[in-house]
Protein backbone atom coordinates (compact mmCIF):
# COMPACT_ATOMS: atom_id res chain seq x y z
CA UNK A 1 28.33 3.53 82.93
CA UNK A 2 28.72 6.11 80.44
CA UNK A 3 25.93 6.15 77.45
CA UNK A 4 27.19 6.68 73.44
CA UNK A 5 25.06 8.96 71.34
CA UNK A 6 23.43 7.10 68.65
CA UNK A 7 23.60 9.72 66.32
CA UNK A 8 27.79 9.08 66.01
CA UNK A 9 27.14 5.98 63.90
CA UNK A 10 24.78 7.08 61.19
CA UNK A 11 25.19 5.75 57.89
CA UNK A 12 25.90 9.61 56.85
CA UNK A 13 29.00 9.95 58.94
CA UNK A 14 30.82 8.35 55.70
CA UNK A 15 32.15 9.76 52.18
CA UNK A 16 29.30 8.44 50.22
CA UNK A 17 31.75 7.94 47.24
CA UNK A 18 32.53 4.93 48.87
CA UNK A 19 29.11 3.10 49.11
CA UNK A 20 29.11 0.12 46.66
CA UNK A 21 25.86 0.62 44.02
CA UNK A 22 23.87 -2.42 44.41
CA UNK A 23 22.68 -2.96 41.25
CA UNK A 24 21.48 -5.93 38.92
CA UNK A 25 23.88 -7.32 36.39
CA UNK A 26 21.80 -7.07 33.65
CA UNK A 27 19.30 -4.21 31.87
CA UNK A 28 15.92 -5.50 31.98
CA UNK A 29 14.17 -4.17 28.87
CA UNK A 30 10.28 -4.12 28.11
CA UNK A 31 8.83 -4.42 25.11
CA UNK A 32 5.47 -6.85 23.81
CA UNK A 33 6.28 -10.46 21.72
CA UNK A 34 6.47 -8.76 18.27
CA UNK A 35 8.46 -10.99 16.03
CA UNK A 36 6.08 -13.79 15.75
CA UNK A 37 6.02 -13.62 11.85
CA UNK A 38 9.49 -13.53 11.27
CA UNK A 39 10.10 -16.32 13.84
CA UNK A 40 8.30 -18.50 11.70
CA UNK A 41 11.08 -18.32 9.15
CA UNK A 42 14.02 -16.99 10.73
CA UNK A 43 15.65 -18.09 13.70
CA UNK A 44 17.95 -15.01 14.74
CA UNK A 45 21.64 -15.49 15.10
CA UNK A 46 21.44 -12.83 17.62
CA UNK A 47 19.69 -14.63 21.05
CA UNK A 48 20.32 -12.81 24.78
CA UNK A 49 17.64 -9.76 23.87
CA UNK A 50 14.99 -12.17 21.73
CA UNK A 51 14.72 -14.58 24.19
CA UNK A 52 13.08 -11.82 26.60
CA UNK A 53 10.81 -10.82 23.57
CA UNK A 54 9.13 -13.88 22.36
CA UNK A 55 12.43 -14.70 20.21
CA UNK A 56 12.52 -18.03 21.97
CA UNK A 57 9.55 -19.20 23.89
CA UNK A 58 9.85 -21.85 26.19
CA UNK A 59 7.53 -24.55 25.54
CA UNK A 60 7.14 -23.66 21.82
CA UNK A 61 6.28 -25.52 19.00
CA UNK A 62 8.27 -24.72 16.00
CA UNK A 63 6.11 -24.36 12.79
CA UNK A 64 8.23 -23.02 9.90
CA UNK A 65 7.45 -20.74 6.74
CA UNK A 66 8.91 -21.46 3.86
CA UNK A 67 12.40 -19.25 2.85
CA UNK A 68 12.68 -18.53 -0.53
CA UNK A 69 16.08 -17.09 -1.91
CA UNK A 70 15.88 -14.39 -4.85
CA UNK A 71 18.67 -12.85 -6.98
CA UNK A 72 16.74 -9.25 -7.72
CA UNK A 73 15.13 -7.07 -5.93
CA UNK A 74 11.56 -7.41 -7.73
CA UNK A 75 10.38 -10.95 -7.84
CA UNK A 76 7.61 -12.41 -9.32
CA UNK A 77 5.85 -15.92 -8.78
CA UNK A 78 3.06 -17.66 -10.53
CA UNK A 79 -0.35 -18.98 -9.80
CA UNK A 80 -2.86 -21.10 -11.35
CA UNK A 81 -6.51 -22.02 -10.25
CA UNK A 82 -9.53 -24.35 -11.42
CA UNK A 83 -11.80 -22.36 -13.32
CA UNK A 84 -14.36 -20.90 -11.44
CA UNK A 85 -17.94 -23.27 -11.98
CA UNK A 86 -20.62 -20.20 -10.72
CA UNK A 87 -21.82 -17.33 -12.70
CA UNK A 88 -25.31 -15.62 -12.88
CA UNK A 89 -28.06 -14.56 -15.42
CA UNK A 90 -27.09 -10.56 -16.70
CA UNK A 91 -30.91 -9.63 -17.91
CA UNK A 92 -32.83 -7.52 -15.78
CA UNK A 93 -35.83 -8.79 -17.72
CA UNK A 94 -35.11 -12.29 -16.89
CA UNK A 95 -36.70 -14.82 -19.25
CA UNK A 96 -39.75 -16.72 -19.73
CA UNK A 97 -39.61 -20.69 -19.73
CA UNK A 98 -39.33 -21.07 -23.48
CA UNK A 99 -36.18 -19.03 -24.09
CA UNK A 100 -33.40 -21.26 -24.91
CA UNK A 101 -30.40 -18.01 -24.83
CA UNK A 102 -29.41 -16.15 -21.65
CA UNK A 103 -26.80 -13.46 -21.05
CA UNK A 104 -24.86 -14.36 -18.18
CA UNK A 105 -21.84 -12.77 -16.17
CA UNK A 106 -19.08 -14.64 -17.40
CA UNK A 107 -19.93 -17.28 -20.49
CA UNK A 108 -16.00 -18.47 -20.58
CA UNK A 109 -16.70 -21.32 -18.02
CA UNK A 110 -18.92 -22.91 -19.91
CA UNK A 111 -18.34 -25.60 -22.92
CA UNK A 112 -20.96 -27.40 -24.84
CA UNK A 113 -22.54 -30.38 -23.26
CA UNK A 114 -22.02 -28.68 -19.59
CA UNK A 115 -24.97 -29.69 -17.67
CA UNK A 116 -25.75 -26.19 -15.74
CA UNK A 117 -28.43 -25.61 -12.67
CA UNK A 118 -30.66 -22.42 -12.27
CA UNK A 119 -29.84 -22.88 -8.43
CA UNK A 120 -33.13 -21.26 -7.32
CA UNK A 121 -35.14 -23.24 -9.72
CA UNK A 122 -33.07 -26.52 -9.25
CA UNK A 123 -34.16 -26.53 -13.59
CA UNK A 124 -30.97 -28.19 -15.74
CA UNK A 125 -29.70 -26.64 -18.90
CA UNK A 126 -27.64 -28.75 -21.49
CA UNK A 127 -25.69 -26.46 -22.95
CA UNK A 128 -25.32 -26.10 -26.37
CA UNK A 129 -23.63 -23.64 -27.52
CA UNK A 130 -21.32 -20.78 -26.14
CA UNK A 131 -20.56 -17.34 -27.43
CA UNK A 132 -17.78 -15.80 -25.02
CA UNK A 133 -17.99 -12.14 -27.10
CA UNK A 134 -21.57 -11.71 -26.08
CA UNK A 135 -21.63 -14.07 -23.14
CA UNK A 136 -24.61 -15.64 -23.97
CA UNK A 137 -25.22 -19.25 -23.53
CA UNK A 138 -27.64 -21.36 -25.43
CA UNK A 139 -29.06 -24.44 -24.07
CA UNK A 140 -31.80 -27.10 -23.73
CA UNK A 141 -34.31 -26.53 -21.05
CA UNK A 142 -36.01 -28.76 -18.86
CA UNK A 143 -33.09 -31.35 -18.78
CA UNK A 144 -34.03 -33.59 -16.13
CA UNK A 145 -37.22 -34.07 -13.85
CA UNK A 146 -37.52 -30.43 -13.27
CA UNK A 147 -39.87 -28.47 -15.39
CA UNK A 148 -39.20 -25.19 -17.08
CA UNK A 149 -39.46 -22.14 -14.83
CA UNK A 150 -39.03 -18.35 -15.49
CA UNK A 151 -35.28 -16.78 -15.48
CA UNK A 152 -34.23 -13.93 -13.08
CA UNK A 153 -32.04 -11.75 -13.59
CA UNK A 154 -28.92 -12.83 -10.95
CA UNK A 155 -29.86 -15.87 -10.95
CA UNK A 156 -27.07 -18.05 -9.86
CA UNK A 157 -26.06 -20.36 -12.38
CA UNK A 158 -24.37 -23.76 -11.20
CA UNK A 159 -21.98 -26.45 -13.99
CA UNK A 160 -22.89 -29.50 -11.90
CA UNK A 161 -21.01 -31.87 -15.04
CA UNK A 162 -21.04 -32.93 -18.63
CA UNK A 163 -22.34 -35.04 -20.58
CA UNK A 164 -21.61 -36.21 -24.35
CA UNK A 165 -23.49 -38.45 -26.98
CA UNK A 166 -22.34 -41.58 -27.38
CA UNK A 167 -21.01 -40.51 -31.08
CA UNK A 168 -20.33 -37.01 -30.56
CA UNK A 169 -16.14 -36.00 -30.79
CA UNK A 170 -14.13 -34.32 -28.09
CA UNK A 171 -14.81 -30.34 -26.72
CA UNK A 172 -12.21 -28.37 -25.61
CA UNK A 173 -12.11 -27.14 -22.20
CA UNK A 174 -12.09 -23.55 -21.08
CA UNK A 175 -8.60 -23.05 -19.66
CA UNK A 176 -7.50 -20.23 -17.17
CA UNK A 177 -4.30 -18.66 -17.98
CA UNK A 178 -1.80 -18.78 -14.82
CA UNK A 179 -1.04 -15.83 -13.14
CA UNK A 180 2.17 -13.38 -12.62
CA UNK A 181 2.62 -12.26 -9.07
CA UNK A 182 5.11 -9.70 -7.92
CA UNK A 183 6.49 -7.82 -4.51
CA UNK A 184 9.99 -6.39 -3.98
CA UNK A 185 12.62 -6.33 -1.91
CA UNK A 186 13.12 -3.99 1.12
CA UNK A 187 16.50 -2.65 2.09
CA UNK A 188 15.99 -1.97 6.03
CA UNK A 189 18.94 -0.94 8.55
CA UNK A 190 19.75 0.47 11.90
CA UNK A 191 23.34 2.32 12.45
CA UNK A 192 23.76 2.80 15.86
CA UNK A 193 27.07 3.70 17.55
CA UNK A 194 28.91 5.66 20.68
CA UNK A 195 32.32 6.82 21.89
CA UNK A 196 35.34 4.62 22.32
CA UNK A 197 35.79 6.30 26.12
CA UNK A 198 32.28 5.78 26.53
CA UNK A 199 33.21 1.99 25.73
CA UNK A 200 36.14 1.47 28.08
CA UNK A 201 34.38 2.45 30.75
CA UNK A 202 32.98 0.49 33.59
CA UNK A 203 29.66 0.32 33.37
CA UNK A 204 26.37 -1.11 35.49
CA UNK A 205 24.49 -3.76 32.83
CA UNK A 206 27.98 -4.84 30.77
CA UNK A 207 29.71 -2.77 28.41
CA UNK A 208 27.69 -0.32 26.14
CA UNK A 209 28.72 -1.78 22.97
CA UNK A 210 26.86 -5.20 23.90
CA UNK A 211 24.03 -3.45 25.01
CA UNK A 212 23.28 -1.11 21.98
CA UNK A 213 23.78 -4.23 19.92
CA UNK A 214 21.85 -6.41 21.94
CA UNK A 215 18.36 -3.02 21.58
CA UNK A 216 18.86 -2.36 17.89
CA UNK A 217 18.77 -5.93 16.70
CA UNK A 218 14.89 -5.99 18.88
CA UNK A 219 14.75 -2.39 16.82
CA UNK A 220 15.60 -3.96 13.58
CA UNK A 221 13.73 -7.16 14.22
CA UNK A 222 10.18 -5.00 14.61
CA UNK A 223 10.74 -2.97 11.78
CA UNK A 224 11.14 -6.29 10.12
CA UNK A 225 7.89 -7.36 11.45
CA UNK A 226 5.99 -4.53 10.81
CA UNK A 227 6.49 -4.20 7.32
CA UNK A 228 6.01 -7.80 7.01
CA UNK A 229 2.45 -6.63 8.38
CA UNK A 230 1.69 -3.15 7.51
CA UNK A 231 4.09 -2.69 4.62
CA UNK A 232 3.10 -1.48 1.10
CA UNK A 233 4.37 -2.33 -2.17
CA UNK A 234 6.19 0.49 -4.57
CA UNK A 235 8.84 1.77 -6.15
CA UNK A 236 10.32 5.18 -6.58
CA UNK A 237 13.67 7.13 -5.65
CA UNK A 238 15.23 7.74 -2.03
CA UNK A 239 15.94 11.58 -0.88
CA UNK A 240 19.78 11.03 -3.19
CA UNK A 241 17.72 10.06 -5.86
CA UNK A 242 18.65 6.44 -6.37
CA UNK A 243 15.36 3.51 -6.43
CA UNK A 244 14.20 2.51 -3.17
CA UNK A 245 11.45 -0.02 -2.76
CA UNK A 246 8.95 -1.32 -0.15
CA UNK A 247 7.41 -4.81 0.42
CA UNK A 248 3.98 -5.22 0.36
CA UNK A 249 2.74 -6.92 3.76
CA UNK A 250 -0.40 -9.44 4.75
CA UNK A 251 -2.46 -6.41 5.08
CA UNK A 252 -1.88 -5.08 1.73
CA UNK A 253 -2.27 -8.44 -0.40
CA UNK A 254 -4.91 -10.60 1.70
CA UNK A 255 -8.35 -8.80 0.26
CA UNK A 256 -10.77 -11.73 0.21
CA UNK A 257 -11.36 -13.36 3.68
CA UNK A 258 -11.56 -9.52 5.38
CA UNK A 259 -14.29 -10.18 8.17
CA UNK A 260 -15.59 -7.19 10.15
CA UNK A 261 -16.49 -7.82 13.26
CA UNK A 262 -17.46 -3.78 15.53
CA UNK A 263 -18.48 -5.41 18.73
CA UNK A 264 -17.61 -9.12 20.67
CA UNK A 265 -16.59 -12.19 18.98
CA UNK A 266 -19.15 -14.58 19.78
CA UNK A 267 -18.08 -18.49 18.99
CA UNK A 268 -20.90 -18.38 16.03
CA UNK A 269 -18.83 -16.02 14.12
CA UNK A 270 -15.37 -17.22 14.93
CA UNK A 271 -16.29 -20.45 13.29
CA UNK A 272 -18.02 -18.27 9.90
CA UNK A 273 -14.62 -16.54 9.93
CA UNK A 274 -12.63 -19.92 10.06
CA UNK A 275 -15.36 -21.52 7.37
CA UNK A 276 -14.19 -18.83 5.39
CA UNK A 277 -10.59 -19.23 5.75
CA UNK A 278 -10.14 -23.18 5.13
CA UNK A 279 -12.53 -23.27 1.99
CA UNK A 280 -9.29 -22.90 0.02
CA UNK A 281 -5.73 -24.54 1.09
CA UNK A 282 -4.38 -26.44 3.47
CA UNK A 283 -6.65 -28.16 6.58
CA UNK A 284 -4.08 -26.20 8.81
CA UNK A 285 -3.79 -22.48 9.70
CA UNK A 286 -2.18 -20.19 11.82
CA UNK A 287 -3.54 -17.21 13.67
CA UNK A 288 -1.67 -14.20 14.52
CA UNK A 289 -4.12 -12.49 17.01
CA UNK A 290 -4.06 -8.90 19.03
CA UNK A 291 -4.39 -9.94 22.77
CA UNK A 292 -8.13 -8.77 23.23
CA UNK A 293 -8.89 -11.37 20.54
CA UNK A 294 -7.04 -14.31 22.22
CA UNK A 295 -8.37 -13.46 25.71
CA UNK A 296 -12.25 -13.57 23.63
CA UNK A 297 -11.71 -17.04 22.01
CA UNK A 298 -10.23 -18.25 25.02
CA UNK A 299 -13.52 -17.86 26.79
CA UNK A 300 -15.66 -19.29 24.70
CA UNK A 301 -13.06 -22.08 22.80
CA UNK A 302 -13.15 -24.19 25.99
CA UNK A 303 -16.35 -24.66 26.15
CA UNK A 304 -17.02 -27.77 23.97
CA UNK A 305 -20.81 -27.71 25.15
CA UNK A 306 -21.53 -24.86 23.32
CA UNK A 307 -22.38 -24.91 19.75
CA UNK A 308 -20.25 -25.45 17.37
CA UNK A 309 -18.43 -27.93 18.77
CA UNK A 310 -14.54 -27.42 19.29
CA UNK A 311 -11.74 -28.63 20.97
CA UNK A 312 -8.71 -26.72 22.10
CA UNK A 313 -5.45 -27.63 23.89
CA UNK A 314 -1.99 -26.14 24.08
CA UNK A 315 0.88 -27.45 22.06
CA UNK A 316 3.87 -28.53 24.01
CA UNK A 317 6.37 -29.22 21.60
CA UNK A 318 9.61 -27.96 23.21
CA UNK A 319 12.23 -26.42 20.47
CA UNK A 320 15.36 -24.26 21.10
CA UNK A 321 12.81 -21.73 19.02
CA UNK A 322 9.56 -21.15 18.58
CA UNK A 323 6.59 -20.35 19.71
CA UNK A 324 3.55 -20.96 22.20
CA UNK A 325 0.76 -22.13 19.99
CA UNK A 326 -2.96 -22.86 21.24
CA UNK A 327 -4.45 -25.05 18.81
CA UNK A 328 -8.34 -25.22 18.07
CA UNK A 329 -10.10 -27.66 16.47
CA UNK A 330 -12.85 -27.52 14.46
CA UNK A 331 -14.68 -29.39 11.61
CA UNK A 332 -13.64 -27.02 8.97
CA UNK A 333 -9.73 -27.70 10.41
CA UNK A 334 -7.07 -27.05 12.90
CA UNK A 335 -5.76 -23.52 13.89
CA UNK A 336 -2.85 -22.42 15.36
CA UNK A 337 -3.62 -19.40 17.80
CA UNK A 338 -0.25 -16.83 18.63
CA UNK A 339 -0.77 -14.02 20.37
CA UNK A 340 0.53 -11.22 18.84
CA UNK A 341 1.99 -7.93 20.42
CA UNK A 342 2.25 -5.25 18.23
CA UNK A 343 -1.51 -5.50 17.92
CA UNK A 344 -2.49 -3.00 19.90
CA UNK A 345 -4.62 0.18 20.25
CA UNK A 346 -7.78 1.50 18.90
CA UNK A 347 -8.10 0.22 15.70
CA UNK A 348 -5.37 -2.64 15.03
CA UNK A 349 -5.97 -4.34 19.31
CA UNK A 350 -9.36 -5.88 17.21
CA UNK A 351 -7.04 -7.70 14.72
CA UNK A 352 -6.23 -11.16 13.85
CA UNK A 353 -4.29 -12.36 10.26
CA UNK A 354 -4.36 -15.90 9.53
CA UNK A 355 -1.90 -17.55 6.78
CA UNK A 356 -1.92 -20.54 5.42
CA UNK A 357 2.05 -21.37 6.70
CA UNK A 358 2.49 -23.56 3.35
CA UNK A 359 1.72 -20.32 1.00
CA UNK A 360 3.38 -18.25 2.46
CA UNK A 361 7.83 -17.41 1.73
CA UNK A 362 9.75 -15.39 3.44
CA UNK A 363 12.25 -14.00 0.65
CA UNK A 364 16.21 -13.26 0.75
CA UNK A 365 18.34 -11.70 -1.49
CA UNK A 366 21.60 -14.65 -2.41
CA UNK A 367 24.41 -13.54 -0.58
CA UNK A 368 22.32 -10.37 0.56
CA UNK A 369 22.75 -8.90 4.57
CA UNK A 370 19.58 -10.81 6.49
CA UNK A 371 19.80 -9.46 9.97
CA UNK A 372 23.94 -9.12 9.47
CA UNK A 373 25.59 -7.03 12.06
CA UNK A 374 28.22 -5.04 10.47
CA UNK A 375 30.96 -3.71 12.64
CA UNK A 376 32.66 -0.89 12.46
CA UNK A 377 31.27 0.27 9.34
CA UNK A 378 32.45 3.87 9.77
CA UNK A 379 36.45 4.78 9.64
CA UNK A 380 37.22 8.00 9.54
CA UNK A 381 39.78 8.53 12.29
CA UNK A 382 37.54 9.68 14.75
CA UNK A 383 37.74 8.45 18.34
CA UNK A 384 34.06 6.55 18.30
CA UNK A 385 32.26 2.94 16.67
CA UNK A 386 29.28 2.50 14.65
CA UNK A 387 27.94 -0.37 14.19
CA UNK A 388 24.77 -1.49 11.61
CA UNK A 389 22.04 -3.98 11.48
CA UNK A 390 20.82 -4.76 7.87
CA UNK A 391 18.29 -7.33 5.88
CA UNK A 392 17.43 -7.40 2.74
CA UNK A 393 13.81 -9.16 2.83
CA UNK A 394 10.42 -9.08 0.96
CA UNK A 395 7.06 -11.56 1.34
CA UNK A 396 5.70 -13.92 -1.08
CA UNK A 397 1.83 -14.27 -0.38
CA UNK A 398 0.65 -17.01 -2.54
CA UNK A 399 -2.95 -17.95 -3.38
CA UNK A 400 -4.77 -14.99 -1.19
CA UNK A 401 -8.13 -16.78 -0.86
CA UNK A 402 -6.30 -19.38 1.44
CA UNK A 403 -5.28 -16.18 3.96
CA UNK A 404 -7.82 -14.17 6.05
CA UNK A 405 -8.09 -10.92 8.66
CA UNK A 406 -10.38 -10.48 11.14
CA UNK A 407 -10.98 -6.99 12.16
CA UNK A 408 -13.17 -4.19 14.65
CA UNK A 409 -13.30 -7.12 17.81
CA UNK A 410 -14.29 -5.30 20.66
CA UNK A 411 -11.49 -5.04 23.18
């Protein structure tokens, strides 16, 4: 019996030009959920990339921002608020229990017959008279069960009502005037393009065309998002000298709620942060938070035992879009926990924005390019395509105090 050497069947015995490639059908890309803003208002015409990228979540609840269209490219919105009801004594000598005039911060809130509490004392004032040139307020002391008591200066002064004589004629109200509120339009694009034998050949992951189109609209779509974040408002002239402007972002306009955290978020000051955030608006927020945030109020946010109470559960809302909310409840009211990806590093991984979803728009130029593909935008003869994402876009951030940041959480 003769014996055949092994060695004549080896797989390198072969033109290797004529191995078949086994390779996937598709290109898998990688890249963190970083559209969660602008899925909140825009659901992309574009799908096969975003659904990979937290485009479409399944499972997702879909909570909308509102869309407002504009026709220029500054825009402007107003806002009104109640007066404000809290001031404080400007004297550093204070005053004794006899004086019936004080200097305050701001006399404007006041009318006559405004009943007004020294909130250290607990003493009432009835006030009357107001001189808003000099801010000084004069008043009765002593109006109630609480005696006289010496004035500090900063004292925190309190209207706690009115109260007119039963013959005395009307007193007009201190009014605030409204507001004017402004933020542009930004013109944002990606060209992108390659050659047309480049695009008839046969290529591993589907033709090149689809998937250049298929990156630069994720491209496009976080540039989108992180102006919508980071941007700042202005406008000036582009390098050919025509105007070019920039949308301010959350980061820019919210100014009030900023909480600083520089170490671990503990449950105590989660719930300061959200006491902060729902004394004005709506009794619903949403949370866009950097991962190390998430994973630090999903250790504690369980735990109903611990003071202050909470609840927490995940939202299971199914929609063709969305996203995959946590919700958290607390006394002061219910938030909406995203994780958010572009979050990350040093500085911005100890982040969180929240937005009231009702005061918030999401603008659009009428009959402006909003994440339009334009094909072929180039022809010049040559043998090659280029292709262009563009969107015209800009943010509305209405009444600020309802918005907040967290900041400096401790990864």
């Amino acid at each position: 019996m003769s014996v055949v050497n092994p060695a004549l069947f080896h797989t390198g015995l072969i033109n290797q030009d004529r191995r078949v490639v086994d390779m996937a059908p598709s290109i898998m890309f990688l890249a963190p959920r970083f559209a969660q803003i602008l899925l909140f208002a825009a659901k992309p015409s574009a799908a096969p990339y975003g659904s990979a990228h937290g485009l479409s979540e399944p499972g997702a609840k879909s909570i909308q921002l509102g869309v407002r269209t504009v026709t220029n490219f500054e825009y402007k919105w107003l806002e009104d608020q109640l007066k404000s009801t809290v001031t404080a004594i400007n004297n550093a000598s204070g005053y004794t229990t006899t004086d019936t005039s004080f200097v305050v911060d701001d006399a404007s809130i006041f009318a006559i017959n405004d009943l007004v509490q020294n909130v250290r004392t607990g003493e009432v004032y009835a006030v009357t008279a107001v001189n808003t040139g000099t801010n000084v307020i004069t008043a009765l002391r002593s109006w109630g069960a609480i005696a006289a008591a010496a004035i500090n200066d900063n004292d925190s002064l309190m209207i706690i009502g009115n109260s007119f004589s039963e013959n005395s004629v009307y007193v007009l109200q201190p009014q605030r005037i409204d507001e004017t509120k402004y933020n542009y339009i930004q013109d944002t694009r990606h060209a992108f393009g390659g050659t047309f034998v480049l695009q008839h050949s046969e290529l591993y992951g589907g033709d090149q065309k689809g998937h250049m189109r298929s990156k630069f609209l994720a491209v496009h779509q976080q540039y989108i998002e992180a102006s919508l974040i980071w941007g700042q408002r202005n406008a000036g002239s582009g390098t050919d000298g025509s105007p070019k402007k920039t949308t301010g972002g959350l980061l820019e306009g919210i100014t009030t709620n900023v909480k600083a955290i520089t170490g671990a978020l503990t449950k105590s000051t989660w719930h300061r942060f959200l006491r902060d955030i729902f004394t004005y608006g709506s009794a619903e927020k949403v949370i866009f938070g950097s991962p190390a945030v998430m994973e630090q109020i999903s250790n504690f946010a369980a735990d109903s035992s611990a003071a202050p109470a909470s609840q927490i559960w995940l939202a299971q809302n199914a929609r063709s879009f969305g996203l995959n909310i946590m919700t958290y409840m607390t006394k002061f009211g219910t938030v909406h926990l995203v994780m958010h990806g572009m979050f990350t590093g040093d500085t911005y991984g100890g982040y969180a924005i929240a937005i009231d979803p009702g005061n918030i728009q999401l603008c659009r130029v009428r009959g402006g390019f909003f994440m339009n593909l334009r094909e072929d935008i180039v022809r010049d003869g040559a043998h090659h395509w280029i292709d262009e994402y563009a969107t015209y876009f800009g943010l509305a951030l209405g009444l600020e105090k309802s918005h907040g940041v967290l900041t400096g959480v401790a990864a």
